[in-house]
C-alpha atoms as a PDB file:
ATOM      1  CA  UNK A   1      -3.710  13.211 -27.244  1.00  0.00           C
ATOM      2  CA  UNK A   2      -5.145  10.345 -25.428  1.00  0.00           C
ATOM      3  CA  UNK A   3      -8.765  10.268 -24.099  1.00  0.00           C
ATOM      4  CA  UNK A   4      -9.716   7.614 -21.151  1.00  0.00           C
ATOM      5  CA  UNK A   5     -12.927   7.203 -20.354  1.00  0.00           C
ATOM      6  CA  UNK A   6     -13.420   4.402 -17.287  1.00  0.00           C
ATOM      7  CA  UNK A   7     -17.087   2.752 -16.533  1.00  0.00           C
ATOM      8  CA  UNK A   8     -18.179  -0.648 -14.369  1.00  0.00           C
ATOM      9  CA  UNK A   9     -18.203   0.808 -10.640  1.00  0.00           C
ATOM     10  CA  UNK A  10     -20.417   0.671  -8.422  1.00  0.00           C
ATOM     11  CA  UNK A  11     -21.688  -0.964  -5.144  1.00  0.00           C
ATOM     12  CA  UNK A  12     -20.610  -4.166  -4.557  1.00  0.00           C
ATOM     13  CA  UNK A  13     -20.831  -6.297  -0.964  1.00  0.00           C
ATOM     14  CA  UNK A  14     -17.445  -7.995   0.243  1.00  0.00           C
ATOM     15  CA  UNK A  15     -16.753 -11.083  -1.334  1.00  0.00           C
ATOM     16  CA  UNK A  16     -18.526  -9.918  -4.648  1.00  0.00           C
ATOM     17  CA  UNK A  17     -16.764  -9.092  -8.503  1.00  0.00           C
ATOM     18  CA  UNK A  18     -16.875  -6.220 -10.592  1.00  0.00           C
ATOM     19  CA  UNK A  19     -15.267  -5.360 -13.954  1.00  0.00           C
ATOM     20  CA  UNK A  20     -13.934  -2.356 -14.879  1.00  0.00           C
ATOM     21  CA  UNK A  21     -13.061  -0.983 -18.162  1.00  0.00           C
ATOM     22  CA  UNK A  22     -11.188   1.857 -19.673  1.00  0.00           C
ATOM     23  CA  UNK A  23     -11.827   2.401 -23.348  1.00  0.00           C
ATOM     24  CA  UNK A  24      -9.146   5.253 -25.063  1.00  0.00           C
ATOM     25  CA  UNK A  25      -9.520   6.897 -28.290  1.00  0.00           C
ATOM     26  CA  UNK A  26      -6.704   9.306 -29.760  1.00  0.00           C
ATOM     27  CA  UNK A  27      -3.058   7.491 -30.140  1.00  0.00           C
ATOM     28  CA  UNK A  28      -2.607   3.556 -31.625  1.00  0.00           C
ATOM     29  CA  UNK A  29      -3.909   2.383 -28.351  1.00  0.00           C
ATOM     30  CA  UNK A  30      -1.342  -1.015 -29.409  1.00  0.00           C
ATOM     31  CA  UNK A  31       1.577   1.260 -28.946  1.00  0.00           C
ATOM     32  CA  UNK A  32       1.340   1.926 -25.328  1.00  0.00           C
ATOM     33  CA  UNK A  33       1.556   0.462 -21.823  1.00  0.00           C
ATOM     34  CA  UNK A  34      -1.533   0.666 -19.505  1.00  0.00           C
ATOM     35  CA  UNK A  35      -2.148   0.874 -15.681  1.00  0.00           C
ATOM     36  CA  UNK A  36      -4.995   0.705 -12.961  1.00  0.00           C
ATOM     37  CA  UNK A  37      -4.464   3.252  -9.980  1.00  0.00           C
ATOM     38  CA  UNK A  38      -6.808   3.764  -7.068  1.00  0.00           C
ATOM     39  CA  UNK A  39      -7.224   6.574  -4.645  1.00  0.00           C
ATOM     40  CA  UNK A  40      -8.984   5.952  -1.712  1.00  0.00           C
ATOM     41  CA  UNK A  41     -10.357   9.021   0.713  1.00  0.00           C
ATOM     42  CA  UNK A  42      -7.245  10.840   2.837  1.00  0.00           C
ATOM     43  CA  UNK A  43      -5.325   8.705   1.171  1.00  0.00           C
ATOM     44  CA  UNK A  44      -2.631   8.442  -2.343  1.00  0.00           C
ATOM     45  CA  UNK A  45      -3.348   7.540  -5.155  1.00  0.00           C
ATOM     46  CA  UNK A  46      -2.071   3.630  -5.091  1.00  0.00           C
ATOM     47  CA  UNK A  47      -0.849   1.559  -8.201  1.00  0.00           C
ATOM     48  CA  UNK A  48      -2.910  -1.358  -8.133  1.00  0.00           C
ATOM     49  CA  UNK A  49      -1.999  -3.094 -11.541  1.00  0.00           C
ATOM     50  CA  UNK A  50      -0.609  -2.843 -15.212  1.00  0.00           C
ATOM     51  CA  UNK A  51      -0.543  -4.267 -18.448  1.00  0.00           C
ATOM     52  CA  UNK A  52       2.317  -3.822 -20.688  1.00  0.00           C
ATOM     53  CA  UNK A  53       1.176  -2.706 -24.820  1.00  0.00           C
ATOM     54  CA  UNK A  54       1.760  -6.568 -25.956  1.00  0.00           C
ATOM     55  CA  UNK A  55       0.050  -8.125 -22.643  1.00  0.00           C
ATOM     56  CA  UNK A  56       3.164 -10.393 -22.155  1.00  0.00           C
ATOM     57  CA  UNK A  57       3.354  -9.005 -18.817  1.00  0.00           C
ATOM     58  CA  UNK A  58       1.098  -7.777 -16.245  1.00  0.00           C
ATOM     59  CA  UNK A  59       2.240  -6.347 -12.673  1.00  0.00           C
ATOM     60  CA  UNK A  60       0.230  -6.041  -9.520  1.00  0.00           C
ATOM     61  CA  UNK A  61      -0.021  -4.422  -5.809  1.00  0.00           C
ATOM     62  CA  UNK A  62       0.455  -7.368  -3.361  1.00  0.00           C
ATOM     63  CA  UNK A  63      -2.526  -5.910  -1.763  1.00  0.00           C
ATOM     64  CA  UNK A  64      -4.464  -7.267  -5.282  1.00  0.00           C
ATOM     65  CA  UNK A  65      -2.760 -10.194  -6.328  1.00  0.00           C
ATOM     66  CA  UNK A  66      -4.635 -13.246  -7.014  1.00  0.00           C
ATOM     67  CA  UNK A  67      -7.843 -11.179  -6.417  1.00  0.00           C
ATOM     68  CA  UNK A  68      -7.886  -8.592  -9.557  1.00  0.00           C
ATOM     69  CA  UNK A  69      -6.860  -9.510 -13.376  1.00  0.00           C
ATOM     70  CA  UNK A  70      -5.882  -6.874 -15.794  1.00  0.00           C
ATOM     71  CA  UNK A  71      -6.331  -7.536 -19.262  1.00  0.00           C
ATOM     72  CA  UNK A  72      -6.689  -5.567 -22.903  1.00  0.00           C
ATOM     73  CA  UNK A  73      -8.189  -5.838 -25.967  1.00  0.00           C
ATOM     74  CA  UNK A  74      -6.159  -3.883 -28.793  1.00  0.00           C
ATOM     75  CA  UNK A  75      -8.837  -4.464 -31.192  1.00  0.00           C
ATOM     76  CA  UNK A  76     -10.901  -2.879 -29.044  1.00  0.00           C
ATOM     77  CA  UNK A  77      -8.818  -0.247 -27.607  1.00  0.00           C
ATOM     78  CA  UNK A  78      -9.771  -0.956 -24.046  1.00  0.00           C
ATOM     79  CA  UNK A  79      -8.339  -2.246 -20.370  1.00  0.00           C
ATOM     80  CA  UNK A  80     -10.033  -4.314 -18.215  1.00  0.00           C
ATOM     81  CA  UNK A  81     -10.023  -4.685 -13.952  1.00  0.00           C
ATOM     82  CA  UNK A  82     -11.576  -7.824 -13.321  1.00  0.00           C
ATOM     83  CA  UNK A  83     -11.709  -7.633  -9.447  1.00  0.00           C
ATOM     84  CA  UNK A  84     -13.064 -10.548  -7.754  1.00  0.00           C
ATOM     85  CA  UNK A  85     -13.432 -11.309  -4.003  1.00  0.00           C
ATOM     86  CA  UNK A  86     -13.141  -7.838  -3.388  1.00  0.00           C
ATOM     87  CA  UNK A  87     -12.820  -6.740   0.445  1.00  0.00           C
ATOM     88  CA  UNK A  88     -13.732  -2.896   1.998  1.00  0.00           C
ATOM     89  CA  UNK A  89     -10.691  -1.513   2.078  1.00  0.00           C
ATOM     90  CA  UNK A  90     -10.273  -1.500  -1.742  1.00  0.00           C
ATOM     91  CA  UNK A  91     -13.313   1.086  -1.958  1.00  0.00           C
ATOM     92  CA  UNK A  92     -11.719   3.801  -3.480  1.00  0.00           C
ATOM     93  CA  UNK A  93     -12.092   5.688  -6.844  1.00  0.00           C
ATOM     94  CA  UNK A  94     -10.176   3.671  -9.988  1.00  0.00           C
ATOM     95  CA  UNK A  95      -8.405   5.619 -12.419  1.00  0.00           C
ATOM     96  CA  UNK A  96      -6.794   3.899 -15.870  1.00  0.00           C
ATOM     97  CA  UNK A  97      -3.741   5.228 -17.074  1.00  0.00           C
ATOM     98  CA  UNK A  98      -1.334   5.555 -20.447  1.00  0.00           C
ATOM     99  CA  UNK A  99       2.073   5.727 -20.467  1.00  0.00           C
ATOM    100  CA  UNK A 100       2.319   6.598 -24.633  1.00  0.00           C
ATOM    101  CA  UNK A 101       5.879   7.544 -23.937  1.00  0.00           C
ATOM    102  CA  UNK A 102       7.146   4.165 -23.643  1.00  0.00           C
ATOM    103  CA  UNK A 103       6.884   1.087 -25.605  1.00  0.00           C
ATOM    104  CA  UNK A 104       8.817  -1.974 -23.593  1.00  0.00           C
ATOM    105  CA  UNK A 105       8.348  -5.126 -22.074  1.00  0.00           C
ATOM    106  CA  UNK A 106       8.340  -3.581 -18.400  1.00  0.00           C
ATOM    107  CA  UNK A 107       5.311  -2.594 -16.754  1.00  0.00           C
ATOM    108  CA  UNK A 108       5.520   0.999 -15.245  1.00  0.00           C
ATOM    109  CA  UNK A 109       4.575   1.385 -11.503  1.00  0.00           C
ATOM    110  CA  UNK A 110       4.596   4.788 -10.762  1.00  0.00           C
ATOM    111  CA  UNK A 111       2.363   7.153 -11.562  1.00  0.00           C
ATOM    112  CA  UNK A 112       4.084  10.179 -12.414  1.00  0.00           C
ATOM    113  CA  UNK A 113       5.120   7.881 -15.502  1.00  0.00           C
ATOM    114  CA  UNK A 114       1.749   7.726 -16.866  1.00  0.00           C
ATOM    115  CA  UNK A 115       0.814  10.910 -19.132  1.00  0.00           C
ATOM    116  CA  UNK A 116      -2.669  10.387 -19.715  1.00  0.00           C
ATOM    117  CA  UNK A 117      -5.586   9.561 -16.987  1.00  0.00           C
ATOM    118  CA  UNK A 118      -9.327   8.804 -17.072  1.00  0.00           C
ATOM    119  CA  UNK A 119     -11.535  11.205 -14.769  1.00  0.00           C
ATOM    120  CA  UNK A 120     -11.826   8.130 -12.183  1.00  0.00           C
ATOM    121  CA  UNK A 121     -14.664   6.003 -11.574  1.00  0.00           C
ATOM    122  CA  UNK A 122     -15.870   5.320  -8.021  1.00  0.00           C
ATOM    123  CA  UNK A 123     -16.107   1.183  -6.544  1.00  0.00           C
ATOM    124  CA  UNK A 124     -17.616   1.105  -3.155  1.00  0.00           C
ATOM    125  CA  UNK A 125     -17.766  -2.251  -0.939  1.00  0.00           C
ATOM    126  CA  UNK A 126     -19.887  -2.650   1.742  1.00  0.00           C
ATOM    127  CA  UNK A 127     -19.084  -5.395   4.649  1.00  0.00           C
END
């Protein structure tokens, strides 16, 4: 068992940063690939970026590149969302995500991958 627990939203105006962070407890947090979904109202849930269990590689949603930064800290066992220059249309609620079933160099884009999910955490940004 895996336990996520997310924390750093909040209200932000456009153009502002926030980070978010996803600490886990349970498996060897080193072991396992991590991801950063979002789910905005009337609307899927969205991959929006990923960090593989090394950190070697890191994927993103076009819609976020060059704007948000995953990272991790294994000693820590916790993911990170830096989002900067962050626009309207990414208010949504942020979920982190394991995928303890695979251990690879690939980062895994699709949710129904991931096996174990925080209970969300909502960023809101106002124009």
């Amino acid at each position: 068992q895996v336990q996520l627990v997310e924390s750093g939203g909040g209200l932000v105006q456009a153009g502002g940063s926030l980070r978010l962070s996803c600490a886990a407890s349970g498996r060897t947090f080193s072991n396992y690939a991590m991801g950063w979904f979002r789910q905005a109202p009337g609307k899927e849930r969205e991959f929006v970026g990923g960090i593989n269990w090394s950190s070697s590689r890191t994927s993103y949603a076009d819609s976020v590149k060059g704007r948000f930064t995953i990272s991790r800290d294994n000693a820590k066992n916790t993911v990170y969302l830096q989002m900067n220059s962050l626009k309207p249309e990414d208010t949504a609620v942020y979920y982190c995500a394991a995928d303890t079933r695979y251990r690879g160099p690939i980062v895994p884009l699709q949710a129904e991958v991931y096996d174990y999910w925080g209970q969300g955490t909502q960023v809101t940004v106002s124009s």
